[in-house]
PDB file of N, CA and C in Angstrom:
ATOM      1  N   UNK A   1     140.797-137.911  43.918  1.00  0.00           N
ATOM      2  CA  UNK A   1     140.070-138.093  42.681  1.00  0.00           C
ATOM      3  C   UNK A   1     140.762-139.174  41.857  1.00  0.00           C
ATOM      4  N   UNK A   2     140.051-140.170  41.287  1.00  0.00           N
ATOM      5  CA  UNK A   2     140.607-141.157  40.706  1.00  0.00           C
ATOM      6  C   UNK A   2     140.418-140.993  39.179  1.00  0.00           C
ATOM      7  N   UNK A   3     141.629-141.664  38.714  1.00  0.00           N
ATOM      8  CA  UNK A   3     141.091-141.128  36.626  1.00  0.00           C
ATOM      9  C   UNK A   3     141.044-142.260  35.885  1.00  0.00           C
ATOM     10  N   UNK A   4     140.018-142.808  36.175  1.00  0.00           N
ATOM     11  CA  UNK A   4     139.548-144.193  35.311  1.00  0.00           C
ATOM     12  C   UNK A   4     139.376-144.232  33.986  1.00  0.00           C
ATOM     13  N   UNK A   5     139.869-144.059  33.057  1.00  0.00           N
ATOM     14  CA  UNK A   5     139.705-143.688  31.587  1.00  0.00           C
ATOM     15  C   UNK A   5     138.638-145.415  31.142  1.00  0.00           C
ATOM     16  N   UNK A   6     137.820-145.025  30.836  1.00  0.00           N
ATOM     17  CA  UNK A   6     137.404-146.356  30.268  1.00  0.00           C
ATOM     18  C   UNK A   6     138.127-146.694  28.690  1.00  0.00           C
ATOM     19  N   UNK A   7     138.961-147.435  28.628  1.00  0.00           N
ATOM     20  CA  UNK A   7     139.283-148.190  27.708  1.00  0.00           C
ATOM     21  C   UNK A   7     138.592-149.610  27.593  1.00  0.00           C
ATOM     22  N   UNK A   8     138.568-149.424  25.912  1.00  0.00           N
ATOM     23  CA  UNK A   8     137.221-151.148  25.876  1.00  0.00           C
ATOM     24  C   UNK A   8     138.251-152.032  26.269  1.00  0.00           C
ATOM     25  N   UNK A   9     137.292-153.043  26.343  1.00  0.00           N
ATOM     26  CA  UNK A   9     137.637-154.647  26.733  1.00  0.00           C
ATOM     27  C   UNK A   9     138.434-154.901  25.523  1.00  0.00           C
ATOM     28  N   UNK A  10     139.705-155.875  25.404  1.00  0.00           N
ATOM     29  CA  UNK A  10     140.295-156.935  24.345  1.00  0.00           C
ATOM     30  C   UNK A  10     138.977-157.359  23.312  1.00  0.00           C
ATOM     31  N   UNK A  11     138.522-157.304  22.586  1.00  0.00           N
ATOM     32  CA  UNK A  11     137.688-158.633  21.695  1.00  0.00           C
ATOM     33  C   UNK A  11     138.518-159.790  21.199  1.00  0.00           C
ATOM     34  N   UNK A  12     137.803-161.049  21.990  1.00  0.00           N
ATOM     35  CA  UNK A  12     138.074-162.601  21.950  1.00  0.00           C
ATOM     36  C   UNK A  12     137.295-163.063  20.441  1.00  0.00           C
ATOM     37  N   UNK A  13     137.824-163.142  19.125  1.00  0.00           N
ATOM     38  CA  UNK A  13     137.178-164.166  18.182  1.00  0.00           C
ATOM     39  C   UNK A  13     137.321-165.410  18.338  1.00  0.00           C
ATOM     40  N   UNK A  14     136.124-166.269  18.407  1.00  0.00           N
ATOM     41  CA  UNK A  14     135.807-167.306  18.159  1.00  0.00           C
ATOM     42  C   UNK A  14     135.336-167.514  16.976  1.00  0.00           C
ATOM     43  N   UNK A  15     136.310-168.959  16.412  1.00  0.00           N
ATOM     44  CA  UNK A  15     136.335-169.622  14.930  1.00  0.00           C
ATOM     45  C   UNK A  15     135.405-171.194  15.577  1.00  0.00           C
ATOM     46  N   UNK A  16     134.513-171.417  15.987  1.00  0.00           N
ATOM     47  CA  UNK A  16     134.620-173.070  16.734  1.00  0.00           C
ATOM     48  C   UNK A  16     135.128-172.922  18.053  1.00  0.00           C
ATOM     49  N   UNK A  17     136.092-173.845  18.286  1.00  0.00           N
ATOM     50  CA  UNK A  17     136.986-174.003  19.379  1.00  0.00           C
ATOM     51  C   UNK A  17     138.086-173.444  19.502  1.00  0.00           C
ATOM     52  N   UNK A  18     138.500-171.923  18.426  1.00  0.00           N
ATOM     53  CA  UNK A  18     139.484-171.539  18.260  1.00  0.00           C
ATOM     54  C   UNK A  18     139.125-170.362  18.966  1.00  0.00           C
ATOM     55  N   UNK A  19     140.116-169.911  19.995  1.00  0.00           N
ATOM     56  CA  UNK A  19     139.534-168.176  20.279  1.00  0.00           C
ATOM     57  C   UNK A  19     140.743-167.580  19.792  1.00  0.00           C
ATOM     58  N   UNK A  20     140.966-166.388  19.362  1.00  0.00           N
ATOM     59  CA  UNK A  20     142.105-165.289  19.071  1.00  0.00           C
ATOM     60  C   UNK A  20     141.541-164.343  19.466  1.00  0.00           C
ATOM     61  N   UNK A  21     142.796-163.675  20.376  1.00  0.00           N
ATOM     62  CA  UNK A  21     142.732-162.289  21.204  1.00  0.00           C
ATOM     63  C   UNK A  21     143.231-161.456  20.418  1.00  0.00           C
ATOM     64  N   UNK A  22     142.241-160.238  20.548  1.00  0.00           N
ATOM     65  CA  UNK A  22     142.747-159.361  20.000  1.00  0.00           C
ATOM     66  C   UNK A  22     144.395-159.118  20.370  1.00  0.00           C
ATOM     67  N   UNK A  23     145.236-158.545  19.248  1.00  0.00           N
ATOM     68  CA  UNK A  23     146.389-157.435  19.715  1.00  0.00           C
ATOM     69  C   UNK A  23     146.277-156.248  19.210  1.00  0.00           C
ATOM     70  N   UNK A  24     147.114-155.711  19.237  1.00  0.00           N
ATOM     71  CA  UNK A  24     147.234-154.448  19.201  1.00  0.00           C
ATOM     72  C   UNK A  24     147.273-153.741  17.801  1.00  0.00           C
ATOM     73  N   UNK A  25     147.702-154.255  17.438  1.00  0.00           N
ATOM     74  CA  UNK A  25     147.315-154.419  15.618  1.00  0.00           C
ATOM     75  C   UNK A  25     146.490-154.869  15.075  1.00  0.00           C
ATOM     76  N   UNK A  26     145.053-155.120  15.685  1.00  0.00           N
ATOM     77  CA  UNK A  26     143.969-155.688  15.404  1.00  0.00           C
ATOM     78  C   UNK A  26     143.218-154.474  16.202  1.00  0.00           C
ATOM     79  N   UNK A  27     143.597-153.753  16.903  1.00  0.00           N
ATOM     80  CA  UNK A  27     142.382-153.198  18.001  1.00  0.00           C
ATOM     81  C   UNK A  27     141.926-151.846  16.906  1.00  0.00           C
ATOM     82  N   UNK A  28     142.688-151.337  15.807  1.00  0.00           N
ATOM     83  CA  UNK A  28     141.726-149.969  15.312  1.00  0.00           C
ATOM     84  C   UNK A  28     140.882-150.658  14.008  1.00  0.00           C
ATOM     85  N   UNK A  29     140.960-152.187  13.558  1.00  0.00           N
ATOM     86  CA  UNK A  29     139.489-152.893  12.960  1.00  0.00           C
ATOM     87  C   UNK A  29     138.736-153.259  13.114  1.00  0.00           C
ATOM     88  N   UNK A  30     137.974-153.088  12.072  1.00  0.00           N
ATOM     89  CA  UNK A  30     136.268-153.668  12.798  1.00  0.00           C
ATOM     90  C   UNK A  30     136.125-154.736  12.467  1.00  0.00           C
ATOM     91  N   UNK A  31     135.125-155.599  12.839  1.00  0.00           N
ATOM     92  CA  UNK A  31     135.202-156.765  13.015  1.00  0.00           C
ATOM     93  C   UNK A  31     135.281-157.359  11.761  1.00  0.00           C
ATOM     94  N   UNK A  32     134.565-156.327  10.078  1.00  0.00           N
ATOM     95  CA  UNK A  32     134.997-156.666   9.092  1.00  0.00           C
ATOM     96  C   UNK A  32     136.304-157.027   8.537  1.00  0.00           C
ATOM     97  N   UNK A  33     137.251-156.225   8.687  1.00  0.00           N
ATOM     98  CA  UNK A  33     138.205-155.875   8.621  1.00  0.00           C
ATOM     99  C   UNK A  33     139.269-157.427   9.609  1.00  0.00           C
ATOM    100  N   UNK A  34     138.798-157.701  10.416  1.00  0.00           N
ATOM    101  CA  UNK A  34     139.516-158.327  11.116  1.00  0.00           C
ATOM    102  C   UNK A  34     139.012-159.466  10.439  1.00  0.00           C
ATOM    103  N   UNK A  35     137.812-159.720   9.804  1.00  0.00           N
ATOM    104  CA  UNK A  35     137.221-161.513   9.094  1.00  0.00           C
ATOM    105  C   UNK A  35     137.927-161.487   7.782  1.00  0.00           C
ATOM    106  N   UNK A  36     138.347-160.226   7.508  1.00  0.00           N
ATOM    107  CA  UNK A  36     139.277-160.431   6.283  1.00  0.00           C
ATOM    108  C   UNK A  36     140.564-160.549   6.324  1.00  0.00           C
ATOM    109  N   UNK A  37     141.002-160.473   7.531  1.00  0.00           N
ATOM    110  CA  UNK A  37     142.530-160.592   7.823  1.00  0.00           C
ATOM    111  C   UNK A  37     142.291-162.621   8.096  1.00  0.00           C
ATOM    112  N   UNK A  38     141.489-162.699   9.213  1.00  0.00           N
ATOM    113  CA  UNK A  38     141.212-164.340   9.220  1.00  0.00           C
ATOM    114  C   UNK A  38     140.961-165.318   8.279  1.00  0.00           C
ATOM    115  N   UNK A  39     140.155-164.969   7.141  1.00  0.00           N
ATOM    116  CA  UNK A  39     139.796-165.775   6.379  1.00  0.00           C
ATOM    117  C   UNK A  39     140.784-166.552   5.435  1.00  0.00           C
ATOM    118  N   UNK A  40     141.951-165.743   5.406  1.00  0.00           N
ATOM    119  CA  UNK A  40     143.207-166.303   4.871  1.00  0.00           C
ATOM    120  C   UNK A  40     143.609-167.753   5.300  1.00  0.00           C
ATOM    121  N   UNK A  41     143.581-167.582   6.755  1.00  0.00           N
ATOM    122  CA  UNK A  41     143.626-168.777   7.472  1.00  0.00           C
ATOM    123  C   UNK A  41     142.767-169.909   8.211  1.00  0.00           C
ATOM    124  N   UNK A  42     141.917-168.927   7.876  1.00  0.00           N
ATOM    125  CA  UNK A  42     140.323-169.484   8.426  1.00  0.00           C
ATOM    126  C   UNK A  42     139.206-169.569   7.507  1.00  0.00           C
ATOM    127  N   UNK A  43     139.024-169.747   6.071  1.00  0.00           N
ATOM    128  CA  UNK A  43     137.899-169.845   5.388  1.00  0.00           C
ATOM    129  C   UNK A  43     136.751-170.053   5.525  1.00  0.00           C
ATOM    130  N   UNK A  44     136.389-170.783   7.237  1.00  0.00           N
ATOM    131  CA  UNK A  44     135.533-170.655   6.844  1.00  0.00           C
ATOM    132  C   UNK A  44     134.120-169.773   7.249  1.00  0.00           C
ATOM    133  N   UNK A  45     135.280-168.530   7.824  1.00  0.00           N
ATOM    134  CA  UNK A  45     134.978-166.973   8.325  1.00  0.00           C
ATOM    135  C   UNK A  45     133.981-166.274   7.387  1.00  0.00           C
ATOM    136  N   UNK A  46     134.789-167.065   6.100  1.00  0.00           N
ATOM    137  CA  UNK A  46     133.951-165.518   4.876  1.00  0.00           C
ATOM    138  C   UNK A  46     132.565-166.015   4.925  1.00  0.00           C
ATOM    139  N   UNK A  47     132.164-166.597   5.222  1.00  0.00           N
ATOM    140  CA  UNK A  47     130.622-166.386   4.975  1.00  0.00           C
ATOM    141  C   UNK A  47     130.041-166.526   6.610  1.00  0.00           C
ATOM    142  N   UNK A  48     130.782-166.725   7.399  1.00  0.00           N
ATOM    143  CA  UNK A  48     129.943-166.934   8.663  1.00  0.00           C
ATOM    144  C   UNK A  48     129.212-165.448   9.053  1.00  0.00           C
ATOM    145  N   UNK A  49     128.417-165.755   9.715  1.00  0.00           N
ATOM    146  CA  UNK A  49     127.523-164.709  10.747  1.00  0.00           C
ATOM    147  C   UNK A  49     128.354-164.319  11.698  1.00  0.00           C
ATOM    148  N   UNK A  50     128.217-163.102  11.620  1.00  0.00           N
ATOM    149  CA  UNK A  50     129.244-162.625  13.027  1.00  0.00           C
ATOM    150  C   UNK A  50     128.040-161.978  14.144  1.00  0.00           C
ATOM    151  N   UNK A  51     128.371-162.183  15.348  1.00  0.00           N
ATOM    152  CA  UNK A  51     127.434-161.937  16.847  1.00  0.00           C
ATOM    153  C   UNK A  51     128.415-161.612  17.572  1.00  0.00           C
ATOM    154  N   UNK A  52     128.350-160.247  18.386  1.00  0.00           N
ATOM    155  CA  UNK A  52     129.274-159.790  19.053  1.00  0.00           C
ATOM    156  C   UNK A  52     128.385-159.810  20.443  1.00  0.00           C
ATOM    157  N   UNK A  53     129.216-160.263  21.044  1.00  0.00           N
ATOM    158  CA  UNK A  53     128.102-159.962  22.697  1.00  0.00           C
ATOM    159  C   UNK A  53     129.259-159.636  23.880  1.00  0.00           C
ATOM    160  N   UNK A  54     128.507-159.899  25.198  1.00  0.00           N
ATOM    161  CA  UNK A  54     129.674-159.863  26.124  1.00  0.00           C
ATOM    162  C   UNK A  54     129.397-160.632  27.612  1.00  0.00           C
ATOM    163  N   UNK A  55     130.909-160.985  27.439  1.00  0.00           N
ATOM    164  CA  UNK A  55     131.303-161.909  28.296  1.00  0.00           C
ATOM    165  C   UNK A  55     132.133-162.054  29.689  1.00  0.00           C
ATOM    166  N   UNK A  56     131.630-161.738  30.777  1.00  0.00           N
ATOM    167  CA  UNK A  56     132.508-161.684  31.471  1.00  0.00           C
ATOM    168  C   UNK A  56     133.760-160.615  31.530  1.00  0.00           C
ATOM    169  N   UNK A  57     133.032-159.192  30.981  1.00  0.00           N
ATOM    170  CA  UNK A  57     134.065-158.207  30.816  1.00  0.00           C
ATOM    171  C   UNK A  57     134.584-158.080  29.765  1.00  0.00           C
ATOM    172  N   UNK A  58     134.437-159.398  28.389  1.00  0.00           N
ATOM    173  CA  UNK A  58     135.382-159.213  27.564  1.00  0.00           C
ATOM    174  C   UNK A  58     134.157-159.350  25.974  1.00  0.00           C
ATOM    175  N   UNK A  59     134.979-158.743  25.180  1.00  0.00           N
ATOM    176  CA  UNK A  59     134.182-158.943  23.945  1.00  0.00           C
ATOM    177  C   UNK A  59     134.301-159.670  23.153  1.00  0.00           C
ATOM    178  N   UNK A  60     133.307-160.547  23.049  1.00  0.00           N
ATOM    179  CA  UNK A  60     133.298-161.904  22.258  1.00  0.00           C
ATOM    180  C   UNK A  60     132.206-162.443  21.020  1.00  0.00           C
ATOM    181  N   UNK A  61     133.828-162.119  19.491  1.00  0.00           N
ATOM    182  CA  UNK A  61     132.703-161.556  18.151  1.00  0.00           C
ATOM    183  C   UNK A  61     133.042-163.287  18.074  1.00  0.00           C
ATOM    184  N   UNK A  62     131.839-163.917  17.768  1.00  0.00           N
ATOM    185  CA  UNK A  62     131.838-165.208  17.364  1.00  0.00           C
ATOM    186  C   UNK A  62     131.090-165.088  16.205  1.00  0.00           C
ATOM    187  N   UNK A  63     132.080-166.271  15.074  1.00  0.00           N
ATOM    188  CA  UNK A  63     131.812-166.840  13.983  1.00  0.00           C
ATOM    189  C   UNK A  63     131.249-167.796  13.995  1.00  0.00           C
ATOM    190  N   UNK A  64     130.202-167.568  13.398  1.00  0.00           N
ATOM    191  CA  UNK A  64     128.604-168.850  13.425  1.00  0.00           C
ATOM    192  C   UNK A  64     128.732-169.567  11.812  1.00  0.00           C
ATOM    193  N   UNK A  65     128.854-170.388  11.554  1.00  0.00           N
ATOM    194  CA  UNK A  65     129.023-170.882  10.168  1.00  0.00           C
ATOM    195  C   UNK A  65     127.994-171.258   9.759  1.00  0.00           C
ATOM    196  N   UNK A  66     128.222-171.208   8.529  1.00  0.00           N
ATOM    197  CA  UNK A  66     126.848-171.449   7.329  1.00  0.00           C
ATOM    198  C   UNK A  66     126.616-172.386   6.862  1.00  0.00           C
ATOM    199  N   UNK A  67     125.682-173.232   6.999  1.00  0.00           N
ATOM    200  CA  UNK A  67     125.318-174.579   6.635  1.00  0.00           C
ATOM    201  C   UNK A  67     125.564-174.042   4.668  1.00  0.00           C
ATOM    202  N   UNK A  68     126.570-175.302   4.143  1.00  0.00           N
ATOM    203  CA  UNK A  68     127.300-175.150   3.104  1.00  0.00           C
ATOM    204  C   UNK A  68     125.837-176.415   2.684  1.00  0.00           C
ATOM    205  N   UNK A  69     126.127-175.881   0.598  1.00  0.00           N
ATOM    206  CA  UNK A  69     125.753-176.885  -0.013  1.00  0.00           C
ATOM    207  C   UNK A  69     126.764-177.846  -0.602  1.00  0.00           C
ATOM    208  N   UNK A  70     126.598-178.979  -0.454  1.00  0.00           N
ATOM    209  CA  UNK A  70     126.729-180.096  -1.158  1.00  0.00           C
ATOM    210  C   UNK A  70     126.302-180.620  -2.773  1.00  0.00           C
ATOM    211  N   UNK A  71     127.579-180.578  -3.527  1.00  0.00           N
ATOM    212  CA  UNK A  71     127.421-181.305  -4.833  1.00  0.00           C
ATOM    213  C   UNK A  71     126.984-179.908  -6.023  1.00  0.00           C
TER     214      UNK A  71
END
């Protein structure tokens, strides 16, 4: 008998061309929680759209950005 516990996949954020893997200190937030830890360093998180899908086994919450106004 085999004991496969399903544990989830890592979630991969994508900023653009930036991915960050989850660690382990990221894995009991939600994806809110984790755009507020980013946005510090990533601004321009706080308003993006978040889309979580999956990829190849792994979970991938991508940040879609918001066409900004000008002036």
């Amino acid at each position: 008998m085999t004991d496969q516990a399903k544990t989830p996949s890592p979630r991969v954020f994508k900023i653009g061309a930036t991915r960050i893997v989850e660690t382990p200190a990221m894995s009991g937030l939600t994806n809110e929680q984790v755009r507020d830890l980013l946005k510090l360093t990533y601004p321009e998180v706080a308003h993006a759209t978040l889309r979580e899908r999956e990829d190849n086994g792994l979970r991938v919450v991508d940040f879609l950005p918001q066409p900004g106004r000008k002036g």
